[in-house]
N, C-alpha and C. Protein backbone atom coordinates (compact mmCIF):
# COMPACT_ATOMS: atom_id res chain seq x y z
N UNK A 1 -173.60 0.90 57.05
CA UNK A 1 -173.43 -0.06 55.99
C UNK A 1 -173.23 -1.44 56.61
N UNK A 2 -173.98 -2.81 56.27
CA UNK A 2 -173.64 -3.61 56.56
C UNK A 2 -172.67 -4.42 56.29
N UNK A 3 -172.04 -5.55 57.03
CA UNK A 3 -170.68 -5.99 56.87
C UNK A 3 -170.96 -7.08 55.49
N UNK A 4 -170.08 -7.15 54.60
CA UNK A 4 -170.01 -7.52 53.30
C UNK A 4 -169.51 -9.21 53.84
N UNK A 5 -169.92 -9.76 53.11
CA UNK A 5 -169.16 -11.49 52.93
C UNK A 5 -168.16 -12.07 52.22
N UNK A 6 -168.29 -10.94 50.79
CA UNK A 6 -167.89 -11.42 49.51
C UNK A 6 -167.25 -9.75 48.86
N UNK A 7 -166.12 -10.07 48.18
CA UNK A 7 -165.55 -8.48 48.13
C UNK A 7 -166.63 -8.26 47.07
N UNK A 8 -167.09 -6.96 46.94
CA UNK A 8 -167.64 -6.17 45.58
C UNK A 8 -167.03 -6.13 44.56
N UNK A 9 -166.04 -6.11 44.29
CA UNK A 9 -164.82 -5.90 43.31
C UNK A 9 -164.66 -7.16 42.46
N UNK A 10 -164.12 -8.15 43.42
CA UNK A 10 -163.64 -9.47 42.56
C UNK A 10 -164.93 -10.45 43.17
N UNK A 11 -165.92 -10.43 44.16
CA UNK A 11 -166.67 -11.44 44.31
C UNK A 11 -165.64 -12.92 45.56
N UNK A 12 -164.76 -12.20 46.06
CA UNK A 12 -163.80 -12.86 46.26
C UNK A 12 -164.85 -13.08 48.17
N UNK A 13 -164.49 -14.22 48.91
CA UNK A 13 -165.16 -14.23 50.36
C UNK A 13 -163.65 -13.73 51.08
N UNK A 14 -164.30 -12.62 52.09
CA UNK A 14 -163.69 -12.06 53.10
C UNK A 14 -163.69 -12.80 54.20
N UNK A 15 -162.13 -12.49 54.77
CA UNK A 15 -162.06 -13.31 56.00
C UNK A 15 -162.19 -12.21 57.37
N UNK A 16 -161.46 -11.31 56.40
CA UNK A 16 -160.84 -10.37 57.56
C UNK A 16 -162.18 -9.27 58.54
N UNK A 17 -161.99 -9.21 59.65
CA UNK A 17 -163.22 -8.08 60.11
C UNK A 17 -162.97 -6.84 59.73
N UNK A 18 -161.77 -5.94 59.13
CA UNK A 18 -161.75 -4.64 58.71
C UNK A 18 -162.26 -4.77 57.19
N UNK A 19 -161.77 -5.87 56.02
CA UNK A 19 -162.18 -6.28 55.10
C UNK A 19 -163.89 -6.96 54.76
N UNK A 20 -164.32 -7.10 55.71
CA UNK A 20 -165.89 -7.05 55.67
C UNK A 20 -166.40 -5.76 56.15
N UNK A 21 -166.02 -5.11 56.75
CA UNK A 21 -166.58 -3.87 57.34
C UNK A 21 -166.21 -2.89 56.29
N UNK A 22 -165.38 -2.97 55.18
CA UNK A 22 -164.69 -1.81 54.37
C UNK A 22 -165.37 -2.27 52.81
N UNK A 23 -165.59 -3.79 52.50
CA UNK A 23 -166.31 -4.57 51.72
C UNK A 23 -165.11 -4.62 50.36
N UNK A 24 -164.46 -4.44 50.58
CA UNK A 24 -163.12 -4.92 49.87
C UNK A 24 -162.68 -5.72 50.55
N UNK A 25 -161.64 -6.92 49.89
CA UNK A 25 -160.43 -7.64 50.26
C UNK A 25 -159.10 -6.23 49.92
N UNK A 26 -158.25 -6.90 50.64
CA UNK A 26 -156.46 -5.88 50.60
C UNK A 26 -156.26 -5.23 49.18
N UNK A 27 -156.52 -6.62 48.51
CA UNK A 27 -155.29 -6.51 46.90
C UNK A 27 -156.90 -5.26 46.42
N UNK A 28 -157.96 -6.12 46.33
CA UNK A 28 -158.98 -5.09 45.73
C UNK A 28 -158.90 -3.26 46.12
N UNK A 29 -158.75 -3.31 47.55
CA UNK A 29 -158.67 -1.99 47.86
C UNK A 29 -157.29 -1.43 47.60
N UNK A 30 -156.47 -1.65 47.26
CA UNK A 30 -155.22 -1.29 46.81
C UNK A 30 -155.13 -0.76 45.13
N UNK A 31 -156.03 -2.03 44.52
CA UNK A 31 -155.87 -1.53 43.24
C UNK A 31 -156.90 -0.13 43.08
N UNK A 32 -157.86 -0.13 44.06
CA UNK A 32 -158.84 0.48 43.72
C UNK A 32 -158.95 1.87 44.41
N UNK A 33 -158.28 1.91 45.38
CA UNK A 33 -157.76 3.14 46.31
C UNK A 33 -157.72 4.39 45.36
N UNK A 34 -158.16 5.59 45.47
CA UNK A 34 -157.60 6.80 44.93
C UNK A 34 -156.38 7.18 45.68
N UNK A 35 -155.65 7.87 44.94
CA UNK A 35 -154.19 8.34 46.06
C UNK A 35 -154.72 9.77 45.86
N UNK A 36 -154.29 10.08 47.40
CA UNK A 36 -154.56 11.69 46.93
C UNK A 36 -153.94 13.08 46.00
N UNK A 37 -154.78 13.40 46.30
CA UNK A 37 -154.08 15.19 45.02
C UNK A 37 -152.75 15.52 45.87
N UNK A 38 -151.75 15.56 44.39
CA UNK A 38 -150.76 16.13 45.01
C UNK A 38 -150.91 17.84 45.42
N UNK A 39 -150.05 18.16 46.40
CA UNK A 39 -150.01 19.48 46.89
C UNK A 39 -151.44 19.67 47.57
N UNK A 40 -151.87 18.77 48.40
CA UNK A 40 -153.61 18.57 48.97
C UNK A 40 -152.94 18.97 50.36
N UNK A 41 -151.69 19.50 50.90
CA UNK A 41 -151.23 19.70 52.42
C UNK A 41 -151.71 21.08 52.67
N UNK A 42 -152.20 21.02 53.67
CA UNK A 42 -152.09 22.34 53.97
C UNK A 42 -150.65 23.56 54.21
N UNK A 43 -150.58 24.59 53.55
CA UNK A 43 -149.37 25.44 53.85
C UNK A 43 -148.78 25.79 55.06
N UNK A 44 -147.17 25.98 55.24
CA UNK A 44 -147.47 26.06 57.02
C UNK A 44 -147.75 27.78 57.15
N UNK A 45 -147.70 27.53 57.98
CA UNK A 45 -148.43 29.38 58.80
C UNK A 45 -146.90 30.24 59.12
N UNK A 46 -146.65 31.73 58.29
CA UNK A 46 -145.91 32.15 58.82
C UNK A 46 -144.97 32.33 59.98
N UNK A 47 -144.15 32.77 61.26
CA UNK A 47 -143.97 32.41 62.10
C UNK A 47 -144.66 33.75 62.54
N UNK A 48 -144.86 34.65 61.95
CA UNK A 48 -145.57 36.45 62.33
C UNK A 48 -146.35 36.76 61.18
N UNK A 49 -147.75 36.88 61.57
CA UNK A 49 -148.40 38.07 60.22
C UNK A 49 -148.51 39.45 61.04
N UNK A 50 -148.13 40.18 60.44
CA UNK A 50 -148.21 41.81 60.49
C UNK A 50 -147.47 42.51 61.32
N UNK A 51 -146.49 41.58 61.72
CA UNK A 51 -144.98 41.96 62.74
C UNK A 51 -145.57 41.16 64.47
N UNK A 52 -147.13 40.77 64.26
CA UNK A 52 -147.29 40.19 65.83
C UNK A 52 -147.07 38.41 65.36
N UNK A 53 -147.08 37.84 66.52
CA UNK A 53 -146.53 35.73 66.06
C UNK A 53 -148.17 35.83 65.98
N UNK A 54 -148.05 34.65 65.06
CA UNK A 54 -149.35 33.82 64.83
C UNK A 54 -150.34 33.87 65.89
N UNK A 55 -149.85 32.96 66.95
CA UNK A 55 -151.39 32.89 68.11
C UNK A 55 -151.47 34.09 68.61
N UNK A 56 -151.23 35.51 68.66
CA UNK A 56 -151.38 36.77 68.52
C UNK A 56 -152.80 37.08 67.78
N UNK A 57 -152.32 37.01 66.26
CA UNK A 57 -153.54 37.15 65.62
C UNK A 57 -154.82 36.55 65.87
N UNK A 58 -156.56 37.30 65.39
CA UNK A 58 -157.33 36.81 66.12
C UNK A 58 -157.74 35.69 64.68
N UNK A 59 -158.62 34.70 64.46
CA UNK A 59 -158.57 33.41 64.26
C UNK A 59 -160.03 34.56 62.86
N UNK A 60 -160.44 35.11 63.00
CA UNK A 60 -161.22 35.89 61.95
C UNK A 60 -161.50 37.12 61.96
N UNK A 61 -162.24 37.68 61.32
CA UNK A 61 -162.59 39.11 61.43
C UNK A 61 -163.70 39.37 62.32
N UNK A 62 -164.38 38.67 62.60
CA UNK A 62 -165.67 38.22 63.34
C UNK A 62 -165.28 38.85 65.01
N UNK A 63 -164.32 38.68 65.45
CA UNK A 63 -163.49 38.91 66.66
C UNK A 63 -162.89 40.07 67.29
């Protein structure tokens, strides 16, 4: 993608080099940002599946 001059959003001129390269200004990408899905973490990993520790187990069935 080429570097922008002018934000898309408000038409506003960019100064910044991450703000031409992203083609938003700050305030634009802020309002315009998605936040992510809550509960989007991954779960943590038991400390044992099947009575052996984790890096024990093999990584698929494939194995």
């Amino acid at each position: 993608m080429a570097e922008s001059l002018r934000c898309t959003v408000c038409g506003r001129a960019l100064r910044d080099p991450a703000s031409r390269a992203r083609g938003t200004g700050p305030v634009c990408d802020r309002k315009t940002r998605i936040p992510p899905l809550p509960g989007t973490r991954r779960p943590a990993l038991p400390p044992y599946v099947d009575g052996r520790p984790v890096d024990d187990v093999p990584a698929s069935p494939l194995f």
